[in-house]
Structure formats: C-alpha cells, structure tokens
PDB file of N, CA and C in Angstrom:
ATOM      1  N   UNK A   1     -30.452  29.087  32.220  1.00  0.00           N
ATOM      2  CA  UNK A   1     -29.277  29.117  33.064  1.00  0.00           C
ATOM      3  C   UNK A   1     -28.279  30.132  32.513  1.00  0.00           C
ATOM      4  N   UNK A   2     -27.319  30.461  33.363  1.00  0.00           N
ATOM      5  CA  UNK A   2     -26.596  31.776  33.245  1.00  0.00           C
ATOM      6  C   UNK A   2     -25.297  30.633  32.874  1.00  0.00           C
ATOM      7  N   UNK A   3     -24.472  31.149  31.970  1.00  0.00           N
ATOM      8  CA  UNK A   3     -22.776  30.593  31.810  1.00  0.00           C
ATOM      9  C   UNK A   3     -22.033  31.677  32.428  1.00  0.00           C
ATOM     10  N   UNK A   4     -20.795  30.765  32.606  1.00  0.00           N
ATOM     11  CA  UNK A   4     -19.577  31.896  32.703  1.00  0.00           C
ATOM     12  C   UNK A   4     -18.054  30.907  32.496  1.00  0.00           C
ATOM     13  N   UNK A   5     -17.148  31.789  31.598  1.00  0.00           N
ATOM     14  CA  UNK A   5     -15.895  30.629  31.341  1.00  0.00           C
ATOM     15  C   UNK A   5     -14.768  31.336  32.139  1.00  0.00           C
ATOM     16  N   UNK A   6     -14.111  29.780  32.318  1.00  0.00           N
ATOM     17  CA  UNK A   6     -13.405  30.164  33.165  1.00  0.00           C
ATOM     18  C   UNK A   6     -11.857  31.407  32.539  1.00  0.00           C
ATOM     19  N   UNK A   7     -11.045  31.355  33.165  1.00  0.00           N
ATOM     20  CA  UNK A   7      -9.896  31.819  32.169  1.00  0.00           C
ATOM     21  C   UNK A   7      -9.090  31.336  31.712  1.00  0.00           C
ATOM     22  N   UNK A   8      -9.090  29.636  31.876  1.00  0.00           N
ATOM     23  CA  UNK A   8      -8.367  28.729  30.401  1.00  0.00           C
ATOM     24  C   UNK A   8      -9.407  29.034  29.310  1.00  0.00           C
ATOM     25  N   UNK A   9     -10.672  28.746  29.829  1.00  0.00           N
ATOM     26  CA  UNK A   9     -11.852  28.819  28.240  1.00  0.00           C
ATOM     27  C   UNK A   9     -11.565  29.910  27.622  1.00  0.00           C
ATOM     28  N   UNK A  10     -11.014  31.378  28.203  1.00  0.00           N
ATOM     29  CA  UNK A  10     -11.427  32.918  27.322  1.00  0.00           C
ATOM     30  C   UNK A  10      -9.992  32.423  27.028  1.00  0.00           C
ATOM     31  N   UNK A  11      -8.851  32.109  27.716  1.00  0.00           N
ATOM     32  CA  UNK A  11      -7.469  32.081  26.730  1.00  0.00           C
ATOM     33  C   UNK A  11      -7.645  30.978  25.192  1.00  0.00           C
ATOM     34  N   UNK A  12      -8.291  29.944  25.597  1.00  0.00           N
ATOM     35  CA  UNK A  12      -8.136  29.028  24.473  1.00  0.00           C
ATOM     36  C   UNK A  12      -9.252  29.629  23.307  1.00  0.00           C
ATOM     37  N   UNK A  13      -9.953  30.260  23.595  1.00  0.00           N
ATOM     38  CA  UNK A  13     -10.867  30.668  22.622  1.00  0.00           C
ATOM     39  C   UNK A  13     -10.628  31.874  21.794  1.00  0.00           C
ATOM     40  N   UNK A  14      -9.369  32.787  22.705  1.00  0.00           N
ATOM     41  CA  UNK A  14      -8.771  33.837  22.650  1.00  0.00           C
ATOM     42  C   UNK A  14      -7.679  33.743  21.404  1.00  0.00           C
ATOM     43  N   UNK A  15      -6.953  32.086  21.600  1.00  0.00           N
ATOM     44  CA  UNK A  15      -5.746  31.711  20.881  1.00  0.00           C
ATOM     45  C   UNK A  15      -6.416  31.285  19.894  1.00  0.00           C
ATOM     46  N   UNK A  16      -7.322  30.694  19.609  1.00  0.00           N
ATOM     47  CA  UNK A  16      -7.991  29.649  18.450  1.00  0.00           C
ATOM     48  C   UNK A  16      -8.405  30.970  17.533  1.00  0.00           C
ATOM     49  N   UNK A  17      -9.032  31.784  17.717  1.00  0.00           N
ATOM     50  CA  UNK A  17      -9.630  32.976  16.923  1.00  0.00           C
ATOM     51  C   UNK A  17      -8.669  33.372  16.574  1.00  0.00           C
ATOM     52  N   UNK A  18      -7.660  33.879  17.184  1.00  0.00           N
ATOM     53  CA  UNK A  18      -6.426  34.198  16.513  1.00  0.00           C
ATOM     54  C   UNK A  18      -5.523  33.803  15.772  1.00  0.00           C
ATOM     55  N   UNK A  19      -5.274  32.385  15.879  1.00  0.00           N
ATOM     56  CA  UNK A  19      -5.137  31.601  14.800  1.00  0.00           C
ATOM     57  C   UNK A  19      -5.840  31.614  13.386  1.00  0.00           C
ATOM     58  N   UNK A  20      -6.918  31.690  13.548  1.00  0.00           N
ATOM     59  CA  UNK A  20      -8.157  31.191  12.404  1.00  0.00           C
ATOM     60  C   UNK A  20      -7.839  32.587  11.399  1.00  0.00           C
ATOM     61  N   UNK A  21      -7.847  33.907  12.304  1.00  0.00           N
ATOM     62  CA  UNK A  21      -7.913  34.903  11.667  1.00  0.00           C
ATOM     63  C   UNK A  21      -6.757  35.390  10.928  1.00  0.00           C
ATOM     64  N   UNK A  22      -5.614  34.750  11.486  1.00  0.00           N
ATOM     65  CA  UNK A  22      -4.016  34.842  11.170  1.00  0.00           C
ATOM     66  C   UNK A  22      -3.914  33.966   9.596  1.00  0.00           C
ATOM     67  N   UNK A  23      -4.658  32.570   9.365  1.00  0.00           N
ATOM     68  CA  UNK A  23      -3.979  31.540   8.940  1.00  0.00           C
ATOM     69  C   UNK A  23      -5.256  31.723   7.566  1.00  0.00           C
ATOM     70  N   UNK A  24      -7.018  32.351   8.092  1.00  0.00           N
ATOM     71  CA  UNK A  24      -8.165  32.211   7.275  1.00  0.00           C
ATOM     72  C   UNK A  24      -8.501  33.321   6.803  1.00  0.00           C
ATOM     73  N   UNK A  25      -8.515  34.622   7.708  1.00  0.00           N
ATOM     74  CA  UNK A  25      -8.644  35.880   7.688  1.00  0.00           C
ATOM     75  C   UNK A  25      -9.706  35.982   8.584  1.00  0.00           C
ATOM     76  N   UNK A  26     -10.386  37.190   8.269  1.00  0.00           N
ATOM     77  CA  UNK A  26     -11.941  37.970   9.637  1.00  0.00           C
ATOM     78  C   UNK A  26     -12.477  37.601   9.336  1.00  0.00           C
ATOM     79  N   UNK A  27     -13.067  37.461   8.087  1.00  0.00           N
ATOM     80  CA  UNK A  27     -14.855  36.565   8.056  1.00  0.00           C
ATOM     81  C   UNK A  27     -14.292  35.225   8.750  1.00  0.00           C
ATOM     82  N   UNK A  28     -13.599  34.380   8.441  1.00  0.00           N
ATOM     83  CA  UNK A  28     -13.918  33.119   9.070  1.00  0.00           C
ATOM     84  C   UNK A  28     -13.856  33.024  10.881  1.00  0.00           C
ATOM     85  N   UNK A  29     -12.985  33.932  11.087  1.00  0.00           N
ATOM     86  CA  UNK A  29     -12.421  34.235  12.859  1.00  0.00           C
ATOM     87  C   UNK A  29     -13.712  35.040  13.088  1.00  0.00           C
ATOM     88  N   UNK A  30     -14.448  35.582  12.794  1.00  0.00           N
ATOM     89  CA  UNK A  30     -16.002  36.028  12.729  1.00  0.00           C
ATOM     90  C   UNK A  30     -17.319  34.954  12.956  1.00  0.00           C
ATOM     91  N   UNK A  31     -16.883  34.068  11.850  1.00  0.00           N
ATOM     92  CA  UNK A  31     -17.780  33.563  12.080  1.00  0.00           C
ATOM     93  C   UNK A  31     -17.378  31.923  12.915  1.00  0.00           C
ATOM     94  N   UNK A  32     -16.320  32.081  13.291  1.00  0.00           N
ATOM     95  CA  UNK A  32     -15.601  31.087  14.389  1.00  0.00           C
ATOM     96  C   UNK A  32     -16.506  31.438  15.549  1.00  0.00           C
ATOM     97  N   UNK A  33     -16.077  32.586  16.080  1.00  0.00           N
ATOM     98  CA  UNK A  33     -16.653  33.794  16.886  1.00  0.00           C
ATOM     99  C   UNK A  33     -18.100  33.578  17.380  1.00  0.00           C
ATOM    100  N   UNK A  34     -18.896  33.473  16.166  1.00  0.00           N
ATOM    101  CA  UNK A  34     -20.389  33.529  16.222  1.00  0.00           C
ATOM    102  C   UNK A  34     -20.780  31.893  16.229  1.00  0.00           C
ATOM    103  N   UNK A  35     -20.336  31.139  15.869  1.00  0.00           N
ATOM    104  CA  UNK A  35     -20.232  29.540  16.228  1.00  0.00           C
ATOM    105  C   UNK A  35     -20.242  28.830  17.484  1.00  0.00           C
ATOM    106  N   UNK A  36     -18.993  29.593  18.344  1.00  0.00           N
ATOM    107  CA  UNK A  36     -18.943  29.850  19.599  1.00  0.00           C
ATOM    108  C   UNK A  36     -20.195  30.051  20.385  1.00  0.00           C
ATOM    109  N   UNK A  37     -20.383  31.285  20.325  1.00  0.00           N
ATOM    110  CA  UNK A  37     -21.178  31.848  21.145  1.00  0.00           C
ATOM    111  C   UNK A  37     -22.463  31.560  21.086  1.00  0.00           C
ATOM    112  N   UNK A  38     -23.136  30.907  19.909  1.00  0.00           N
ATOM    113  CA  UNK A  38     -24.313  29.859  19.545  1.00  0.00           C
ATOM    114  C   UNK A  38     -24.085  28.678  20.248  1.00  0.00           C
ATOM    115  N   UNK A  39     -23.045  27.874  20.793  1.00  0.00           N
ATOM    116  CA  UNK A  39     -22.635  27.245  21.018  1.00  0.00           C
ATOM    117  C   UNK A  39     -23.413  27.430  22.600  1.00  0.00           C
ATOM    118  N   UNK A  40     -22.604  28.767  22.850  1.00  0.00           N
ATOM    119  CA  UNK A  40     -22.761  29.052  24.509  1.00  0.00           C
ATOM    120  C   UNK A  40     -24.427  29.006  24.635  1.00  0.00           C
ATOM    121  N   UNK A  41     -25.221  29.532  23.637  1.00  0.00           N
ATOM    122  CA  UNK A  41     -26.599  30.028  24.061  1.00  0.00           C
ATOM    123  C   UNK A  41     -27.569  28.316  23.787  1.00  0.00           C
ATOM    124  N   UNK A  42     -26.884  27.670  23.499  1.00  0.00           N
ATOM    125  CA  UNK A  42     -27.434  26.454  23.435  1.00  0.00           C
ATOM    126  C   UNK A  42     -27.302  25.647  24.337  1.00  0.00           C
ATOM    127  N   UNK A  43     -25.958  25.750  25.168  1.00  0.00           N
ATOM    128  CA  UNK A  43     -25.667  25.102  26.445  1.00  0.00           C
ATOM    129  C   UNK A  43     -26.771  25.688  27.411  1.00  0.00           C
ATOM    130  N   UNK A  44     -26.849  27.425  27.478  1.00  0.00           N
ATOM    131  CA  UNK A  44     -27.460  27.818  28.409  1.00  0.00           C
ATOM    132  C   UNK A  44     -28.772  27.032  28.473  1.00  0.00           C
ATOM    133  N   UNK A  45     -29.413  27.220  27.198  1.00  0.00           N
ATOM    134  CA  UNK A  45     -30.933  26.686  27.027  1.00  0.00           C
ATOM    135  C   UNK A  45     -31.292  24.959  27.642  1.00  0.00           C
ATOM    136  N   UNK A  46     -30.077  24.230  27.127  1.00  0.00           N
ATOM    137  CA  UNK A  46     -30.183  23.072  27.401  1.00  0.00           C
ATOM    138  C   UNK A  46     -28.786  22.553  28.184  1.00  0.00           C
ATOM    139  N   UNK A  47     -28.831  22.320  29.615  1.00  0.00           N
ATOM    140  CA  UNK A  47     -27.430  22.263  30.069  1.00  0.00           C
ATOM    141  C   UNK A  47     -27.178  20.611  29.764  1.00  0.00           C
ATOM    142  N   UNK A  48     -28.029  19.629  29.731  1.00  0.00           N
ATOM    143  CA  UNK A  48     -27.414  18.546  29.324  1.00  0.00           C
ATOM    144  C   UNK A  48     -27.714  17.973  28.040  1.00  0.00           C
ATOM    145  N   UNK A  49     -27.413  18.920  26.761  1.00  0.00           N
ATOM    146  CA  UNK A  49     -26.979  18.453  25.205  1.00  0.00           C
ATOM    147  C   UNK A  49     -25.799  17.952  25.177  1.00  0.00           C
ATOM    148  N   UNK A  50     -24.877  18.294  26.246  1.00  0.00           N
ATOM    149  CA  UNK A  50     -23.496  18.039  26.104  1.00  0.00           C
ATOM    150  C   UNK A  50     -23.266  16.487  26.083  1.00  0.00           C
ATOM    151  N   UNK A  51     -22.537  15.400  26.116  1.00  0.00           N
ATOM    152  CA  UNK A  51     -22.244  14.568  26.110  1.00  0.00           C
ATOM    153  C   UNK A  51     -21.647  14.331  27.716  1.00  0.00           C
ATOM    154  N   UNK A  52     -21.329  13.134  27.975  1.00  0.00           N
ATOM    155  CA  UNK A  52     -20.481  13.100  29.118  1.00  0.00           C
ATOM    156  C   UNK A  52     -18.940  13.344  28.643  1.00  0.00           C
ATOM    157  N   UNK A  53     -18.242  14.106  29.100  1.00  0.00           N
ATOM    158  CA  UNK A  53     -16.949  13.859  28.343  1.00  0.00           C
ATOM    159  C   UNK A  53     -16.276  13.061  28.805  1.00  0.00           C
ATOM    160  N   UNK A  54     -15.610  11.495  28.343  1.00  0.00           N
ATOM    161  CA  UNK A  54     -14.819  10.549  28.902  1.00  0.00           C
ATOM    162  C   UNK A  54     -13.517  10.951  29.405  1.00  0.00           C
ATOM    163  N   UNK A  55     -12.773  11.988  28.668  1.00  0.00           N
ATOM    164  CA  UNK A  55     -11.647  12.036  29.346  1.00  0.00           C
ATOM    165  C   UNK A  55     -11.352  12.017  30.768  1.00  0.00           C
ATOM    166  N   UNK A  56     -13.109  12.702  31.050  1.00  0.00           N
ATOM    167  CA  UNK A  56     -13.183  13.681  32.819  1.00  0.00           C
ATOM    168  C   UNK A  56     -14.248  12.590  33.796  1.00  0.00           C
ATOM    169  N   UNK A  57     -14.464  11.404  33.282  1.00  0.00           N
ATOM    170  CA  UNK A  57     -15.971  10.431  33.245  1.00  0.00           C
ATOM    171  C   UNK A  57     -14.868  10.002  35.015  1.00  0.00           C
ATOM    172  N   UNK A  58     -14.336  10.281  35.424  1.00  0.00           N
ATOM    173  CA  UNK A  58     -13.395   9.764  36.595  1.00  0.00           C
ATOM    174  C   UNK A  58     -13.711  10.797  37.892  1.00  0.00           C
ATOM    175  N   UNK A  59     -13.785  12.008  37.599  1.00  0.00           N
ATOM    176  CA  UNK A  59     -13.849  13.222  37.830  1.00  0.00           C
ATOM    177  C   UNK A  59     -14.903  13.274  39.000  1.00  0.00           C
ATOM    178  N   UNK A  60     -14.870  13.738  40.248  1.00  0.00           N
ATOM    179  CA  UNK A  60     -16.254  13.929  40.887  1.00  0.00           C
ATOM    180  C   UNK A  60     -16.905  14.541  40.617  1.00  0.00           C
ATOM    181  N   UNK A  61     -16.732  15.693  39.907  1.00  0.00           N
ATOM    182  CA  UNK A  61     -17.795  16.284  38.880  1.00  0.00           C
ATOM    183  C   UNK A  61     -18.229  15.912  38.057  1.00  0.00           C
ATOM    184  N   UNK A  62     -19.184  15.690  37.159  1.00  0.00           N
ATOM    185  CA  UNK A  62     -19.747  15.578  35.949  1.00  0.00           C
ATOM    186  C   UNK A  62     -19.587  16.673  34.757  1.00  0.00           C
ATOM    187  N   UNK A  63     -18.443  16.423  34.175  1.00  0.00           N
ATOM    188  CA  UNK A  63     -18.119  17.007  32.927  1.00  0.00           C
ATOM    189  C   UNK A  63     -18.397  16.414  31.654  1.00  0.00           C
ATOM    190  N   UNK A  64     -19.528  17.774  31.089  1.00  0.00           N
ATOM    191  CA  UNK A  64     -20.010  17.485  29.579  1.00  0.00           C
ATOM    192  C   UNK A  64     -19.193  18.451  28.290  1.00  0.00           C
ATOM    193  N   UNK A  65     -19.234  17.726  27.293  1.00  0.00           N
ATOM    194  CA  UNK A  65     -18.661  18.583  26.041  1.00  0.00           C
ATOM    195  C   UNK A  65     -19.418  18.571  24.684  1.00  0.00           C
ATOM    196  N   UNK A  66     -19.555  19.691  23.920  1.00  0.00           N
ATOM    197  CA  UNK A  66     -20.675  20.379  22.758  1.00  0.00           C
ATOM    198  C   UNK A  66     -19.511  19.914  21.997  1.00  0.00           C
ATOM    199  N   UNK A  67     -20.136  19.597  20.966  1.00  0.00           N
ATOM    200  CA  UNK A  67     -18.855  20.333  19.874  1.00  0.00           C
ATOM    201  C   UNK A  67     -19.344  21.578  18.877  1.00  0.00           C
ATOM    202  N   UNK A  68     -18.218  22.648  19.050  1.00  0.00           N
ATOM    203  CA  UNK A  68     -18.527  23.434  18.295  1.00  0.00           C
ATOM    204  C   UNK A  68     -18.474  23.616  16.829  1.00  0.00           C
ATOM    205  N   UNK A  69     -17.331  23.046  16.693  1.00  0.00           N
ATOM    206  CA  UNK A  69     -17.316  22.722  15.293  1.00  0.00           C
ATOM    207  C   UNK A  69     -16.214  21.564  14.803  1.00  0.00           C
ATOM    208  N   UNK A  70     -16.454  20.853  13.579  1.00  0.00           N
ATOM    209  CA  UNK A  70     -15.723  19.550  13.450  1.00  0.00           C
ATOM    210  C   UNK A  70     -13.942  19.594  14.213  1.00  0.00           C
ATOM    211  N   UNK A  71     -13.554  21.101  14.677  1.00  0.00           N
ATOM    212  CA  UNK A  71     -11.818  20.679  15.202  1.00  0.00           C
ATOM    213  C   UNK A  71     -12.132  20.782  16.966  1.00  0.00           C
ATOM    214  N   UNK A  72     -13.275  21.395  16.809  1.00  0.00           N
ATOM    215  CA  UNK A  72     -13.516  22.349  18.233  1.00  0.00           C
ATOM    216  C   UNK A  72     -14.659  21.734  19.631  1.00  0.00           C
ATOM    217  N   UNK A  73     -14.662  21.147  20.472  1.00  0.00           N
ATOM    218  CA  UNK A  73     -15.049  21.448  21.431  1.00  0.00           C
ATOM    219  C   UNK A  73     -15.476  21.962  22.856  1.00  0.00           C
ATOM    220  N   UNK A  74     -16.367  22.225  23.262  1.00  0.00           N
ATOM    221  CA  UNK A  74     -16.672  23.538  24.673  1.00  0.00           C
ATOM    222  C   UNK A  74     -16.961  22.417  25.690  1.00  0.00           C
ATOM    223  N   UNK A  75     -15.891  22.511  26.834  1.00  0.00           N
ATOM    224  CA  UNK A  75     -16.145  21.179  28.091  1.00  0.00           C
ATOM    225  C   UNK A  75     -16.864  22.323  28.954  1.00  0.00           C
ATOM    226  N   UNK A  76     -17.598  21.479  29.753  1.00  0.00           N
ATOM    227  CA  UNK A  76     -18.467  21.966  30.901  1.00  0.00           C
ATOM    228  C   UNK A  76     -19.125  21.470  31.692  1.00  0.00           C
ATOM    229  N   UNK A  77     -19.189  22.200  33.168  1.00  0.00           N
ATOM    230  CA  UNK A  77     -19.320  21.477  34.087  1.00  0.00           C
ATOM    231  C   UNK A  77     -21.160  22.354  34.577  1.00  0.00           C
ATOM    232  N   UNK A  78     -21.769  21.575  35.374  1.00  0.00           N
ATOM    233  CA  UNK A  78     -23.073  22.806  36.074  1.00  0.00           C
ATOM    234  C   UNK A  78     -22.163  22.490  37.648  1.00  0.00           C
ATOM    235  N   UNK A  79     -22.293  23.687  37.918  1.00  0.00           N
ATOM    236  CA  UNK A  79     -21.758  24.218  39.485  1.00  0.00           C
ATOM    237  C   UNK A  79     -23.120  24.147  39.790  1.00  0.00           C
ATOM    238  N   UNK A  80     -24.519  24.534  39.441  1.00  0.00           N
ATOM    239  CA  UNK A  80     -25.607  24.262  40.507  1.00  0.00           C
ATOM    240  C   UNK A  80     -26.855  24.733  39.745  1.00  0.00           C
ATOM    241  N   UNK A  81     -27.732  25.155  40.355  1.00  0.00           N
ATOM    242  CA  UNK A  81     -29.161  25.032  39.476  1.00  0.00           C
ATOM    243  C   UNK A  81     -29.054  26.362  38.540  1.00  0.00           C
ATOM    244  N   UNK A  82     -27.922  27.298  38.738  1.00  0.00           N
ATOM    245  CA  UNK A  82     -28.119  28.522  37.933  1.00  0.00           C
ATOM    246  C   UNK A  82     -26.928  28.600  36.962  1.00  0.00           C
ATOM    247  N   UNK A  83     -25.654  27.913  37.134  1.00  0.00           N
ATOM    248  CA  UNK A  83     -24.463  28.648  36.791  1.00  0.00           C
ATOM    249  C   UNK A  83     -23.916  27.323  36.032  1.00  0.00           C
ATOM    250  N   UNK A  84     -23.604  27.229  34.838  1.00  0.00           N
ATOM    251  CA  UNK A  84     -22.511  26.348  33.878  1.00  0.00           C
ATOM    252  C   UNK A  84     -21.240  27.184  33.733  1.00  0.00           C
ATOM    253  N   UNK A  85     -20.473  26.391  34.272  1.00  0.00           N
ATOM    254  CA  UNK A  85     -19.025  26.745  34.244  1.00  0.00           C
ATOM    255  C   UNK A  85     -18.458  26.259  33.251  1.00  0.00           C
ATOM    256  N   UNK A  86     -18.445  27.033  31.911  1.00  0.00           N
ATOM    257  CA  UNK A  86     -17.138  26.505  30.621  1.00  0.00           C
ATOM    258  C   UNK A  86     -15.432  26.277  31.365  1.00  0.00           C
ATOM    259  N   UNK A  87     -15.172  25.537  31.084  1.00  0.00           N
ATOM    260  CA  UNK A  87     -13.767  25.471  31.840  1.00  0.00           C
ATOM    261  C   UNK A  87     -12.858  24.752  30.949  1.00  0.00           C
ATOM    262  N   UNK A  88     -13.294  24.319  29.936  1.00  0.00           N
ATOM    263  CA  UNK A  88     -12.047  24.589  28.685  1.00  0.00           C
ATOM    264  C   UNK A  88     -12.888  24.484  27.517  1.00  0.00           C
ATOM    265  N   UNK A  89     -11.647  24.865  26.048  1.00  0.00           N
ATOM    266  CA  UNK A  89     -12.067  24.866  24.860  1.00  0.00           C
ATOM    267  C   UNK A  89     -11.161  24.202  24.085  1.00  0.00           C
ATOM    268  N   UNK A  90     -11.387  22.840  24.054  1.00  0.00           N
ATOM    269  CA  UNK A  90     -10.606  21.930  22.565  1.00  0.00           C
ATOM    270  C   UNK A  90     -10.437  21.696  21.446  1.00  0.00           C
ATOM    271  N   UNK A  91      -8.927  21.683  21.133  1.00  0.00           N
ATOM    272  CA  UNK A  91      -9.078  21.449  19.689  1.00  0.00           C
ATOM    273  C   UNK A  91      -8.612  19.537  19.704  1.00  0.00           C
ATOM    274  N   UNK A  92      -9.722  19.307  19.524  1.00  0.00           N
ATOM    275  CA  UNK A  92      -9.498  17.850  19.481  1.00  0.00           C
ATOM    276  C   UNK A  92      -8.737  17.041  18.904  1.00  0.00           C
ATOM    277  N   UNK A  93      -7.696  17.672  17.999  1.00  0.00           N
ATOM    278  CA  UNK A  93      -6.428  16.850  17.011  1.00  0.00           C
ATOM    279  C   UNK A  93      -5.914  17.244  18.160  1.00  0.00           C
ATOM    280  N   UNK A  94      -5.537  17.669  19.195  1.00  0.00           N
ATOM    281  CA  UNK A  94      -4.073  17.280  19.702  1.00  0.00           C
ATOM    282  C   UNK A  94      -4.833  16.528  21.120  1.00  0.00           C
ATOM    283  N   UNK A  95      -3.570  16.323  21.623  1.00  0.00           N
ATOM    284  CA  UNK A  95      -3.323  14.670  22.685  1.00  0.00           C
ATOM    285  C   UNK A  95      -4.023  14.843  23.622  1.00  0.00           C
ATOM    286  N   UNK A  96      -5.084  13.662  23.937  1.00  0.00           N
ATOM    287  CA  UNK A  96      -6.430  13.947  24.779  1.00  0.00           C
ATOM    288  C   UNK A  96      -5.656  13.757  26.039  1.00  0.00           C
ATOM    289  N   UNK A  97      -4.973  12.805  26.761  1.00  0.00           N
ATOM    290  CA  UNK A  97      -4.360  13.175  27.742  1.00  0.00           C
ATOM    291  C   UNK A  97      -3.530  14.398  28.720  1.00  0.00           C
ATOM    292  N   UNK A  98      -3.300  15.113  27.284  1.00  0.00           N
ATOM    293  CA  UNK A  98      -2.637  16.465  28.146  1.00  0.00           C
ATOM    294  C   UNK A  98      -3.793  17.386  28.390  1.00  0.00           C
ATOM    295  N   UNK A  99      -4.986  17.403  27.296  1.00  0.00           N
ATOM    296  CA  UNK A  99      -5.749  18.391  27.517  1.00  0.00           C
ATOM    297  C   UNK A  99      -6.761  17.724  28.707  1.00  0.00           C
ATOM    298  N   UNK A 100      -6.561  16.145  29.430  1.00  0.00           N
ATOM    299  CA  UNK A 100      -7.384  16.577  30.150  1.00  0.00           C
ATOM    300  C   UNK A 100      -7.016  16.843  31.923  1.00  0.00           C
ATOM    301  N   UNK A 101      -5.191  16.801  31.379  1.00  0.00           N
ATOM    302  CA  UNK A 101      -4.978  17.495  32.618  1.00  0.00           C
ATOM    303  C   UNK A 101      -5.162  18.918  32.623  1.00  0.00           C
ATOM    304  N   UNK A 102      -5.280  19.421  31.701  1.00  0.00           N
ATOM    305  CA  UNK A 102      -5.588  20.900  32.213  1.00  0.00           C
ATOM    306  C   UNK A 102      -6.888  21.090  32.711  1.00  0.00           C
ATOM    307  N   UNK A 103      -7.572  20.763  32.633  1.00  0.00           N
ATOM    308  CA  UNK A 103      -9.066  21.306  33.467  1.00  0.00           C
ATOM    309  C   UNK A 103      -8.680  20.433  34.612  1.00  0.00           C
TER     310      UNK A 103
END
C-alpha cells in the first residue's frame, strides 16, 4: 500500500525534528528522521500493525496508531484498498484529549 500524510502529520513531524535537533543535535534529529520513516515503510507493508487508537475508537473511521518511539506515535487511518492516510503525529506526554481533537 501507498501512504501519504496529511499536513498536521508533515507539521508535527516537522516541529518534533526540530526540537530534537535544537535540544539533542543532528545525529539524533537524523536518526529521529530515519525512525520515522521505518515507521512509515512498516505501516505500508502491514496496514493493520497499528493498534486501534482509543482516543478515535468513537470515530466512523477506524483509526490505528504505531508507536514510533517510546515519546512518539504515527495515527492512521486506510481511506481504501491502496492509500493510508497518516493524519497525525504524537507526542504522547501531553493531554490526550486535545490531541484527539485535532485529527
């Protein structure tokens, strides 16, 4: 299956790297980077590794979430037999209620 994120996912993934690289330096925002995107090629391969995500378990869609790494998870939805829509990226210490009004 083919992915594609939406443009909360490229902003939050956009801000988190930038953080990491600000606060850790480039190798780690590097290999944040490459965590990620292993992340993505694993969803593609297998679209339901994800979990159900409860925040969204209400949702008429069926929204699943990876975790990428122990702060980080990738929510996602399948739009249809070809296309997974990333449509956000969490940092799971902050307040599950606000993040799940944003998607």
């Amino acid at each position: 299956m083919k992915s594609i994120l939406t443009n909360l996912a490229k902003q939050q993934i956009r801000q988190t790297a930038k953080y990491i690289r600000r606060e850790f330096g480039i190798k780690t925002s590097q290999e944040f980077i490459q965590k990620v995107y292993q992340t993505r090629c694993l969803i593609e391969e297998h679209p339901n590794i994800g979990s159900v995500e409860p925040l969204l378990a209400e949702r008429t869609v069926m929204h699943r979430s990876c975790v990428v790494n122990r702060l980080n998870k990738m929510v996602y939805r399948i739009k249809d037999d070809n296309i997974i829509e990333i449509v956000a990226f969490w940092d799971v210490r902050r307040d599950p209620g606000m993040l799940a009004n944003q998607v």
